[in-house]
C-alpha atoms as a PDB file:
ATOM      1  CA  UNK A   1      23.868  39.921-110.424  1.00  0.00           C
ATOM      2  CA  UNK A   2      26.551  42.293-108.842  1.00  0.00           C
ATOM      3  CA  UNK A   3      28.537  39.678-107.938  1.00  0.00           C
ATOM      4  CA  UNK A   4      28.368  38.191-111.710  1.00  0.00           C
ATOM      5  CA  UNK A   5      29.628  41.544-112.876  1.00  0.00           C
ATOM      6  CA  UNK A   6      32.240  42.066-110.413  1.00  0.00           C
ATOM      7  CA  UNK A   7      33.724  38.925-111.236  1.00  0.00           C
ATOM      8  CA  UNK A   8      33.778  39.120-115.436  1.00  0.00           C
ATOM      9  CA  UNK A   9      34.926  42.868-114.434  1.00  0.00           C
ATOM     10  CA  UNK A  10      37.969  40.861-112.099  1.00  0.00           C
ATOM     11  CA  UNK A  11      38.875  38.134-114.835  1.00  0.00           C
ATOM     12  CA  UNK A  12      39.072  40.339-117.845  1.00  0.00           C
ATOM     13  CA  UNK A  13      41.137  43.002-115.644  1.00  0.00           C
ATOM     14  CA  UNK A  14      43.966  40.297-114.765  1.00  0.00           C
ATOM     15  CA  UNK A  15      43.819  39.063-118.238  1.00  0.00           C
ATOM     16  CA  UNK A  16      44.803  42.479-120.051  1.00  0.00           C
ATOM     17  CA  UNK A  17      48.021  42.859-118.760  1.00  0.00           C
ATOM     18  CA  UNK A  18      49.637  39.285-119.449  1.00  0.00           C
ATOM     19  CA  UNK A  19      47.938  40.209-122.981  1.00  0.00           C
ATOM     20  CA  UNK A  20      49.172  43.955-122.873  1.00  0.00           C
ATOM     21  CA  UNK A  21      53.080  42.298-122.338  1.00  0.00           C
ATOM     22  CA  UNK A  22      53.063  40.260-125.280  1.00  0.00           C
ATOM     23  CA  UNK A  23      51.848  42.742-127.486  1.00  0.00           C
ATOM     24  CA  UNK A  24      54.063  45.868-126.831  1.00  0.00           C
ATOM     25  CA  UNK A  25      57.135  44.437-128.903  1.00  0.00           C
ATOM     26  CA  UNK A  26      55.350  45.102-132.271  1.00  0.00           C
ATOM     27  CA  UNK A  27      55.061  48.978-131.674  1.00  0.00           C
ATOM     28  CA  UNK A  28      58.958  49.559-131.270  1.00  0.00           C
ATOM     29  CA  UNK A  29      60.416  51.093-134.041  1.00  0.00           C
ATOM     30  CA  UNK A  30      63.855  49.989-134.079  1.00  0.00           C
ATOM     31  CA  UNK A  31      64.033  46.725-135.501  1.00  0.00           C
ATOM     32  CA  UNK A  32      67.116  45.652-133.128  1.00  0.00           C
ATOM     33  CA  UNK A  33      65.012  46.735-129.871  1.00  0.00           C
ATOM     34  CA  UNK A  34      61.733  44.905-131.453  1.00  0.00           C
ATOM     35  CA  UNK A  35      64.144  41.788-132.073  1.00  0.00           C
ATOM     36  CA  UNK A  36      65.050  42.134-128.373  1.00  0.00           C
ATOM     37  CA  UNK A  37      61.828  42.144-127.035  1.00  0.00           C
ATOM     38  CA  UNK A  38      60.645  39.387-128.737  1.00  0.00           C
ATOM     39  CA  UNK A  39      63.823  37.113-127.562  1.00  0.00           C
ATOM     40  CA  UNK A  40      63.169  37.940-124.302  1.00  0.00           C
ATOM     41  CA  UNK A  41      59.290  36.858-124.712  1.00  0.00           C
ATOM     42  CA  UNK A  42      60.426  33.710-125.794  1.00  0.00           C
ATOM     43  CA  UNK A  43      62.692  33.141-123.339  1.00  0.00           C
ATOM     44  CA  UNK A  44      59.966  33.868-120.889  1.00  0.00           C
ATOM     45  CA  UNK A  45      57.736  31.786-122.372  1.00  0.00           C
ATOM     46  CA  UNK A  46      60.121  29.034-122.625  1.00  0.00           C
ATOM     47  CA  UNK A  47      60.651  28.823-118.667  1.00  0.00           C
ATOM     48  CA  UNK A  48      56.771  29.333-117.989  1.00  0.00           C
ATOM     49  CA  UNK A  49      56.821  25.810-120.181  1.00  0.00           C
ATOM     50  CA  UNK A  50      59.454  23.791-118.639  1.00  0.00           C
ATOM     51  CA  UNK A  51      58.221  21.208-116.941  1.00  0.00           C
ATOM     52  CA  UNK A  52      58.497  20.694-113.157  1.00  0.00           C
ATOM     53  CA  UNK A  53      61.490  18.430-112.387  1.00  0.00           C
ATOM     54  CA  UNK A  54      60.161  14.793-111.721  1.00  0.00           C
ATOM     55  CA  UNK A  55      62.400  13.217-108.907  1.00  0.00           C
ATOM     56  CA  UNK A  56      62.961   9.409-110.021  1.00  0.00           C
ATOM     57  CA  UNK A  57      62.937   6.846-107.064  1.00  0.00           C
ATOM     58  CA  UNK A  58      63.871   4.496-109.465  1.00  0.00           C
ATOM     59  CA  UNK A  59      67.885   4.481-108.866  1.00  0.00           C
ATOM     60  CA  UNK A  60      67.242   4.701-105.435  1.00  0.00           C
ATOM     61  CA  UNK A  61      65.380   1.089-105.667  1.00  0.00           C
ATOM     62  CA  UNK A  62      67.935  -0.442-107.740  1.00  0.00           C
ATOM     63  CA  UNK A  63      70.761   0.439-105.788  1.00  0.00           C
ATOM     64  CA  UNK A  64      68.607  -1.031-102.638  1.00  0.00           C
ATOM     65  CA  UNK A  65      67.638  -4.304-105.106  1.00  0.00           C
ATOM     66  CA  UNK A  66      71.531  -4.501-105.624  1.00  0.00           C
ATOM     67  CA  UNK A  67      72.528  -3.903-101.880  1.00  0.00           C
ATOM     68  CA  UNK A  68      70.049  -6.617-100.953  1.00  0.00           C
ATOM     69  CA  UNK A  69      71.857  -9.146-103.729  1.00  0.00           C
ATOM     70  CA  UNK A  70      75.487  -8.220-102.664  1.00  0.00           C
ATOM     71  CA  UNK A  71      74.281  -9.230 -99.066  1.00  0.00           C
ATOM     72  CA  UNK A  72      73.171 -12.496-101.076  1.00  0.00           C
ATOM     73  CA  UNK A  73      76.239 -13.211-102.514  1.00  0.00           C
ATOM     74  CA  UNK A  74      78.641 -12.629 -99.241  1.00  0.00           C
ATOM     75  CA  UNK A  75      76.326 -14.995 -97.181  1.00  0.00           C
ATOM     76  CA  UNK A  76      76.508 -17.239 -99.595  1.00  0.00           C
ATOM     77  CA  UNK A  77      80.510 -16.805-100.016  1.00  0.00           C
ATOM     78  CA  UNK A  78      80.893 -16.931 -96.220  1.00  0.00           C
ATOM     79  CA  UNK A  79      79.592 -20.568 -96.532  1.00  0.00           C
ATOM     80  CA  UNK A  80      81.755 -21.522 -99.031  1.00  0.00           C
ATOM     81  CA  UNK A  81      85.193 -20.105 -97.804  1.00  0.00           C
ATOM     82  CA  UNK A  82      85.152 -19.400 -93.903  1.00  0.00           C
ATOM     83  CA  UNK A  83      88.781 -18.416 -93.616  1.00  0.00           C
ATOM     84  CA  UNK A  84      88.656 -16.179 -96.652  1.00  0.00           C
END
């Protein structure tokens, strides 16, 4: 039971201030300063939102699929024209 309580005590306690941050823009007075704040909030939030960057092997393949073909083609020219 302790251990219940100590835990809802832990999550709502680590919640509050992520909550607390988003909410002190609307008690500054000056409008320009409240503006601010909220700019920089979205900016924040914006970057928390960005995806991960996703690392493609895809042009790495093709450039092996086209390696492998231009090997292809100069065998198959070296057959053709030995003094070339």
């Amino acid at each position: 039971m302790h251990v219940l309580v100590a835990v809802a005590i832990g999550v709502t306690g680590g919640a509050a201030p992520a909550f607390a941050e988003v909410e002190q823009c609307r008690f500054i007075q000056a409008k320009t300063e409240r503006e601010a704040c909220y700019q920089r909030q979205e900016a924040a939030l914006a970057a928390k939102r960005k995806p991960e960057p996703i690392f493609d092997t895809r042009p790495m393949e093709s450039l092996q699929q086209m390696r492998r073909d231009d090997e292809e083609v100069y065998r198959s020219m070296h057959s053709i024209c030995r003094g070339c």
